[in-house]
C-alpha atoms as a PDB file:
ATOM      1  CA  UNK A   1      78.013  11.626 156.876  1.00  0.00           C
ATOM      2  CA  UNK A   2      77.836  13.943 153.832  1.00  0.00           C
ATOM      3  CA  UNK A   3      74.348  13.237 153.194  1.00  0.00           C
ATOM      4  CA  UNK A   4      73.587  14.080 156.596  1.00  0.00           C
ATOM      5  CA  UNK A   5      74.697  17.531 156.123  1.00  0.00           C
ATOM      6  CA  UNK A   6      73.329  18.001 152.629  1.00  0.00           C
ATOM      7  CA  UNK A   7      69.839  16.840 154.127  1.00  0.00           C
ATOM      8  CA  UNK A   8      69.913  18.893 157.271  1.00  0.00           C
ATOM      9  CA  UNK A   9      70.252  21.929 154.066  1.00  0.00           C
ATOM     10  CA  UNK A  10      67.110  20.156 152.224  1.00  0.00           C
ATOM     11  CA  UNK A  11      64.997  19.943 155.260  1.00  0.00           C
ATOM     12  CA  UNK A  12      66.063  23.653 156.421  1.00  0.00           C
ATOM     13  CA  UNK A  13      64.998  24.666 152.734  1.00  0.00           C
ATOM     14  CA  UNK A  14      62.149  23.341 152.959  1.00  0.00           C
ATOM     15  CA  UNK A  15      61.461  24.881 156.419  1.00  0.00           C
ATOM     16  CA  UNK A  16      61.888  28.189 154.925  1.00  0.00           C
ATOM     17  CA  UNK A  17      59.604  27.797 152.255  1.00  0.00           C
ATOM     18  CA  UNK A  18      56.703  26.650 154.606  1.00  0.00           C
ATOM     19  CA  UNK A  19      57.730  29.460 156.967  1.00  0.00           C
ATOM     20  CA  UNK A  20      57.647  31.950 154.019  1.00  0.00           C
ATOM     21  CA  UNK A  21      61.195  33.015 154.415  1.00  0.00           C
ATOM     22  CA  UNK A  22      62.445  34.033 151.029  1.00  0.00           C
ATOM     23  CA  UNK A  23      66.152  35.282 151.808  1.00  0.00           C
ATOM     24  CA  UNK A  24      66.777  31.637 153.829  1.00  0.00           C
ATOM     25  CA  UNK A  25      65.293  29.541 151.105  1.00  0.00           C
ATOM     26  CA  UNK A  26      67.177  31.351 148.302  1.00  0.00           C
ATOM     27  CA  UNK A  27      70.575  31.374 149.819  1.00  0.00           C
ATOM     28  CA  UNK A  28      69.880  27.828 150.728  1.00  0.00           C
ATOM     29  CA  UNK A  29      68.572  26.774 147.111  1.00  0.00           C
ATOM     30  CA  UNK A  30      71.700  28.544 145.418  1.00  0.00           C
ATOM     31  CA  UNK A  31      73.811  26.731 148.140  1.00  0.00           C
ATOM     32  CA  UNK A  32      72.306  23.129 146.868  1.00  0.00           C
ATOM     33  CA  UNK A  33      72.706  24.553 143.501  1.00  0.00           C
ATOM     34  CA  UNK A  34      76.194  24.883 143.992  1.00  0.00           C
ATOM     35  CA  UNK A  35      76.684  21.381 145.684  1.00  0.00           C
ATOM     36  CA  UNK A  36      74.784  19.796 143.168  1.00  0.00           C
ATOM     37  CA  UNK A  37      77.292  21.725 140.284  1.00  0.00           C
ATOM     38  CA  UNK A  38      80.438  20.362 142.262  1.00  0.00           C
ATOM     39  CA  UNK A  39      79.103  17.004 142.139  1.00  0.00           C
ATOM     40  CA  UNK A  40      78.075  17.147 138.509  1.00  0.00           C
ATOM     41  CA  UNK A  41      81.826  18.584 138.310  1.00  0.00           C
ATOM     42  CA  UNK A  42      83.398  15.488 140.078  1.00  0.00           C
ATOM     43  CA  UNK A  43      80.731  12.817 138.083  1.00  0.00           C
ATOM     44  CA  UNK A  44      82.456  14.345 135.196  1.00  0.00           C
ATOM     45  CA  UNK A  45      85.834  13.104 136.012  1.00  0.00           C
ATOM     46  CA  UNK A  46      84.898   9.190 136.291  1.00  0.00           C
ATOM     47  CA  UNK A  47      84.754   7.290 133.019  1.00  0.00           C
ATOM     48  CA  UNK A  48      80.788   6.653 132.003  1.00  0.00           C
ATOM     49  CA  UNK A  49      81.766   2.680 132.287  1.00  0.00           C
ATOM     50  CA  UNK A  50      81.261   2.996 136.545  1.00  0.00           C
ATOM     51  CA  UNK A  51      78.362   1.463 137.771  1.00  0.00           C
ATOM     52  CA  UNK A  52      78.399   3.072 140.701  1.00  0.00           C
ATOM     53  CA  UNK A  53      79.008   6.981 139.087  1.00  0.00           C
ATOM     54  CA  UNK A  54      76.182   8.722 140.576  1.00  0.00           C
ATOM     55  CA  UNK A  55      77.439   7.441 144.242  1.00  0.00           C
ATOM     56  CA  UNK A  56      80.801   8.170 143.924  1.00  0.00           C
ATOM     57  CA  UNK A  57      80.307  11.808 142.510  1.00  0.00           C
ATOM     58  CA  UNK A  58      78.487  12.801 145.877  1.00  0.00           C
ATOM     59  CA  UNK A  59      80.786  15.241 147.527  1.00  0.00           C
ATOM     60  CA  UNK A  60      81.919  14.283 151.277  1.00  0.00           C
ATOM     61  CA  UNK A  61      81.151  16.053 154.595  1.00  0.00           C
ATOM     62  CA  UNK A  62      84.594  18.250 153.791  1.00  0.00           C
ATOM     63  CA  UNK A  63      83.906  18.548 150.468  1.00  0.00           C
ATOM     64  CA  UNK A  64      80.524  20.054 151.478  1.00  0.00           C
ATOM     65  CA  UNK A  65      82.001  22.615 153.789  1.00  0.00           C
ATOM     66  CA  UNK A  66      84.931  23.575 151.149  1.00  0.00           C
ATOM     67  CA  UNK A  67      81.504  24.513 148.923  1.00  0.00           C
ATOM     68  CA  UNK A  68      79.946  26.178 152.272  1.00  0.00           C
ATOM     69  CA  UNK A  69      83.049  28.004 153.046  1.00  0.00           C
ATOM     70  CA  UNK A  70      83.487  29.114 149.535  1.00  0.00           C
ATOM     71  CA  UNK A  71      79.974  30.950 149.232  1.00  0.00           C
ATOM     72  CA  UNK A  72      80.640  32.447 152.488  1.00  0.00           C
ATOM     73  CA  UNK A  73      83.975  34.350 151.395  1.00  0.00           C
ATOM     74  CA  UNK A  74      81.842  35.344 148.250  1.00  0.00           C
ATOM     75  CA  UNK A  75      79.677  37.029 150.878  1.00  0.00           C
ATOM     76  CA  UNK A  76      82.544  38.109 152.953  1.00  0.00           C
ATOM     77  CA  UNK A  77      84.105  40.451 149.887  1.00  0.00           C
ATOM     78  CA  UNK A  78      80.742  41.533 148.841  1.00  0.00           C
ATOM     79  CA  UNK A  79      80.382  43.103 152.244  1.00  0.00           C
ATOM     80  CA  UNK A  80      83.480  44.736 151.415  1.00  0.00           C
ATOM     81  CA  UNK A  81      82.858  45.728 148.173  1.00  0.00           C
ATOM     82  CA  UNK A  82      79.392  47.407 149.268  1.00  0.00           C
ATOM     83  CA  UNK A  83      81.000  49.134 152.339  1.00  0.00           C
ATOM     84  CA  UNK A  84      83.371  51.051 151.133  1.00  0.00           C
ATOM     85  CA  UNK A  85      81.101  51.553 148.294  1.00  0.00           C
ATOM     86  CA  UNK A  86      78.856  53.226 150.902  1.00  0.00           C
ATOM     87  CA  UNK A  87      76.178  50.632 150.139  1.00  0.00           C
ATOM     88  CA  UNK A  88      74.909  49.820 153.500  1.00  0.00           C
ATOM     89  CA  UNK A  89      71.538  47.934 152.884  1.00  0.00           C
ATOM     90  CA  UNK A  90      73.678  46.149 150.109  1.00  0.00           C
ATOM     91  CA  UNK A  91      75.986  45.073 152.936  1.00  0.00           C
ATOM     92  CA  UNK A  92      73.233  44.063 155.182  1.00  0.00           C
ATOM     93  CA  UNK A  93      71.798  41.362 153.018  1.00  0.00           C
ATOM     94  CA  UNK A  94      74.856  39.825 152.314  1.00  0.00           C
ATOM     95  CA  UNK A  95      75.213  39.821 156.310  1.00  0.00           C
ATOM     96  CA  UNK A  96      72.527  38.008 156.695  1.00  0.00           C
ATOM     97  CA  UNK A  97      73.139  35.666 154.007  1.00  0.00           C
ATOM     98  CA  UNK A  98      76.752  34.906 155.675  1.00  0.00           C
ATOM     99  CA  UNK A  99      74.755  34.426 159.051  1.00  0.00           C
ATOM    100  CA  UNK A 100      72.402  31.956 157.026  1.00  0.00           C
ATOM    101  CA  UNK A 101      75.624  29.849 155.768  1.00  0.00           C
ATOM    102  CA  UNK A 102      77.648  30.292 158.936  1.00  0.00           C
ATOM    103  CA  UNK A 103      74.567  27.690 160.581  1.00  0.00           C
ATOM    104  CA  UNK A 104      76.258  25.250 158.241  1.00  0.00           C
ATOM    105  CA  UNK A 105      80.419  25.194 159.593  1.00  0.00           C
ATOM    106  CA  UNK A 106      81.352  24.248 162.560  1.00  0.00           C
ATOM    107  CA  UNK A 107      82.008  26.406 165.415  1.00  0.00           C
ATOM    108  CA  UNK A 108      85.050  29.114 164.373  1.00  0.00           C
ATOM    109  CA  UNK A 109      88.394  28.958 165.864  1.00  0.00           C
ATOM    110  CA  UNK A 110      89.563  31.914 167.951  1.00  0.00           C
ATOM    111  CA  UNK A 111      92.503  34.278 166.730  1.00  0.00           C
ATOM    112  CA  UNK A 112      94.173  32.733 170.559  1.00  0.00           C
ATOM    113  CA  UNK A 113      93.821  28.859 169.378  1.00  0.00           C
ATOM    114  CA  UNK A 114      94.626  29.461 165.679  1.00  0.00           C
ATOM    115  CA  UNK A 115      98.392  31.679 166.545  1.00  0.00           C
ATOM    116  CA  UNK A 116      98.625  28.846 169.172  1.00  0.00           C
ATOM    117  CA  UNK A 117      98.308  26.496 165.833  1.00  0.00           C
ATOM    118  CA  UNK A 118     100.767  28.859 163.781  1.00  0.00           C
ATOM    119  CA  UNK A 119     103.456  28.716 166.339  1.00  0.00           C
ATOM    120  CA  UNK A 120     103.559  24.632 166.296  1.00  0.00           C
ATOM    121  CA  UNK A 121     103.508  24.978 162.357  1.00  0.00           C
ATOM    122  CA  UNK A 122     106.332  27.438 162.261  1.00  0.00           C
ATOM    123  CA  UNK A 123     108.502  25.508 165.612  1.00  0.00           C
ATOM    124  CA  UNK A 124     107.673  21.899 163.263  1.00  0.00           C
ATOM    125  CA  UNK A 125     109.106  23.439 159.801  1.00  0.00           C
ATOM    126  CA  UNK A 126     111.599  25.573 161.086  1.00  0.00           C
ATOM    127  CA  UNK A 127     110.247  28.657 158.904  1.00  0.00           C
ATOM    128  CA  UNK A 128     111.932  32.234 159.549  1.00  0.00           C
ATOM    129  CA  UNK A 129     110.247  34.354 157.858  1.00  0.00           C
ATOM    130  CA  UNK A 130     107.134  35.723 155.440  1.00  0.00           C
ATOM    131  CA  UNK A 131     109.109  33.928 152.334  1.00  0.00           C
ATOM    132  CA  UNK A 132     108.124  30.197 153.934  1.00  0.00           C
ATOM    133  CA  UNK A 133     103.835  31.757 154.734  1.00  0.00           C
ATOM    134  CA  UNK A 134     103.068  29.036 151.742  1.00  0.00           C
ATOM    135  CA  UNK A 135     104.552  26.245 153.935  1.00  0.00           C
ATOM    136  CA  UNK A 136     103.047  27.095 157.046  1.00  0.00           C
ATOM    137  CA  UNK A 137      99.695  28.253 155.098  1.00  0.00           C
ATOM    138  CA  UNK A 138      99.067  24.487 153.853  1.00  0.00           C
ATOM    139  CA  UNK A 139      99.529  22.904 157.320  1.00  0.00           C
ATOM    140  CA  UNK A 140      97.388  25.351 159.197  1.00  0.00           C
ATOM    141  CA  UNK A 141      94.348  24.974 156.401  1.00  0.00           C
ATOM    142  CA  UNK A 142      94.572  20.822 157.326  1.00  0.00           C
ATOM    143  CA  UNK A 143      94.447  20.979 160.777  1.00  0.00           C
ATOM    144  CA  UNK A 144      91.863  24.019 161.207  1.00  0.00           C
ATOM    145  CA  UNK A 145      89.906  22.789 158.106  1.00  0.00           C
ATOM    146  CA  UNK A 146      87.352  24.769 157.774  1.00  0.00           C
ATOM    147  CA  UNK A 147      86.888  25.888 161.463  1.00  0.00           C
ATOM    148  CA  UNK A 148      89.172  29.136 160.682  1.00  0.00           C
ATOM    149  CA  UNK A 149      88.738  31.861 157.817  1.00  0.00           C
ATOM    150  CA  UNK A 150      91.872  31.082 155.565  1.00  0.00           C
ATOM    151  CA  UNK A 151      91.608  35.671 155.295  1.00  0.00           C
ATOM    152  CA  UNK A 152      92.314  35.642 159.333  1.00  0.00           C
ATOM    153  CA  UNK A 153      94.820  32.245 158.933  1.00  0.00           C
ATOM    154  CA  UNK A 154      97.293  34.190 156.324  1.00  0.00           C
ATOM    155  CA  UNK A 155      96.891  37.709 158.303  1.00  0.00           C
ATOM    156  CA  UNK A 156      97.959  35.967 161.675  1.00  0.00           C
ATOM    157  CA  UNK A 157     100.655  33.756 160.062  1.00  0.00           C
ATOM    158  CA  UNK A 158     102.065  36.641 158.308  1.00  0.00           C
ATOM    159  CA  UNK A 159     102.020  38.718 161.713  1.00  0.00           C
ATOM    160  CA  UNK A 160     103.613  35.566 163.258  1.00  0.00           C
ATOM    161  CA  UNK A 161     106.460  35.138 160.629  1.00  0.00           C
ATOM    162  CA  UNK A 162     107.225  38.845 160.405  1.00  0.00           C
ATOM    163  CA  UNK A 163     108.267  38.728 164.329  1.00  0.00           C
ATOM    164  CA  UNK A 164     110.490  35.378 163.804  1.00  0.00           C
END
């Protein structure tokens, strides 16, 4: 399943190159750059003596999106950063960077379904207030992974622990 999504990147890359689209095929290339560091990062954990080590370091389909999701949020503070630096063209690329990545996820969770998620977490572990956000934090990261912005996740949890 991973490779399937790591392909679908290689084929899009190389669709951008024959269409001559130098901001897709960059963010793409660094985006398979950075896969290809995670799994040299992971190969690097198994002992040379495994037959099988260039297999097993090849990241999963979550593992994959974790990378996705992490360039992304790069992307996502940049914006920031250039904004309030009053860098609009700045901001604009890394817009359409994020759009480029965005392709990649699967389709984002409303605020609605992810306080709807929230509210089980805090009912399930009983937490009363901001001090338990770390408890509720992990269990709403597993069961949105990587469908919600873990930025909006910790706002909204915080918003729903503050009225407990």
């Amino acid at each position: 399943m991973s490779e399937d999504l790591k392909i679908k990147i290689q084929e899009q890359t190389k669709d951008a190159l024959k269409a001559r689209d130098q901001v897709k095929r960059e963010v793409l290339n660094m985006l398979l750059t950075s896969i290809k560091n995670k799994e040299l990062e992971k190969r690097g954990k198994f002992s040379s003596d495994i037959e099988n080590r260039d297999e097993a370091s090849q990241l999963s389909e979550e593992e994959i999106l974790q990378v996705i999701g992490s360039e992304l949020k790069k992307r996502r503070e940049s914006i920031e950063t250039y904004r309030s630096a009053g860098r609009e063209d700045l901001a604009d690329k890394e817009e359409v960077e994020s759009n480029i990545l965005l392709v990649f996820l699967p389709e984002q969770m409303g605020e609605d379904e992810i306080k709807t998620i929230i509210r089980e977490v805090i009912a399930e572990t009983e937490a009363k207030s901001v001090q338990d956000l770390g408890k509720v934090m992990s269990m709403v990261i597993q069961r949105t992974k990587g469908k919600a912005d873990g930025a909006t996740v910790n706002k909204l949890a915080k918003e729903e622990l503050s009225q407990t």
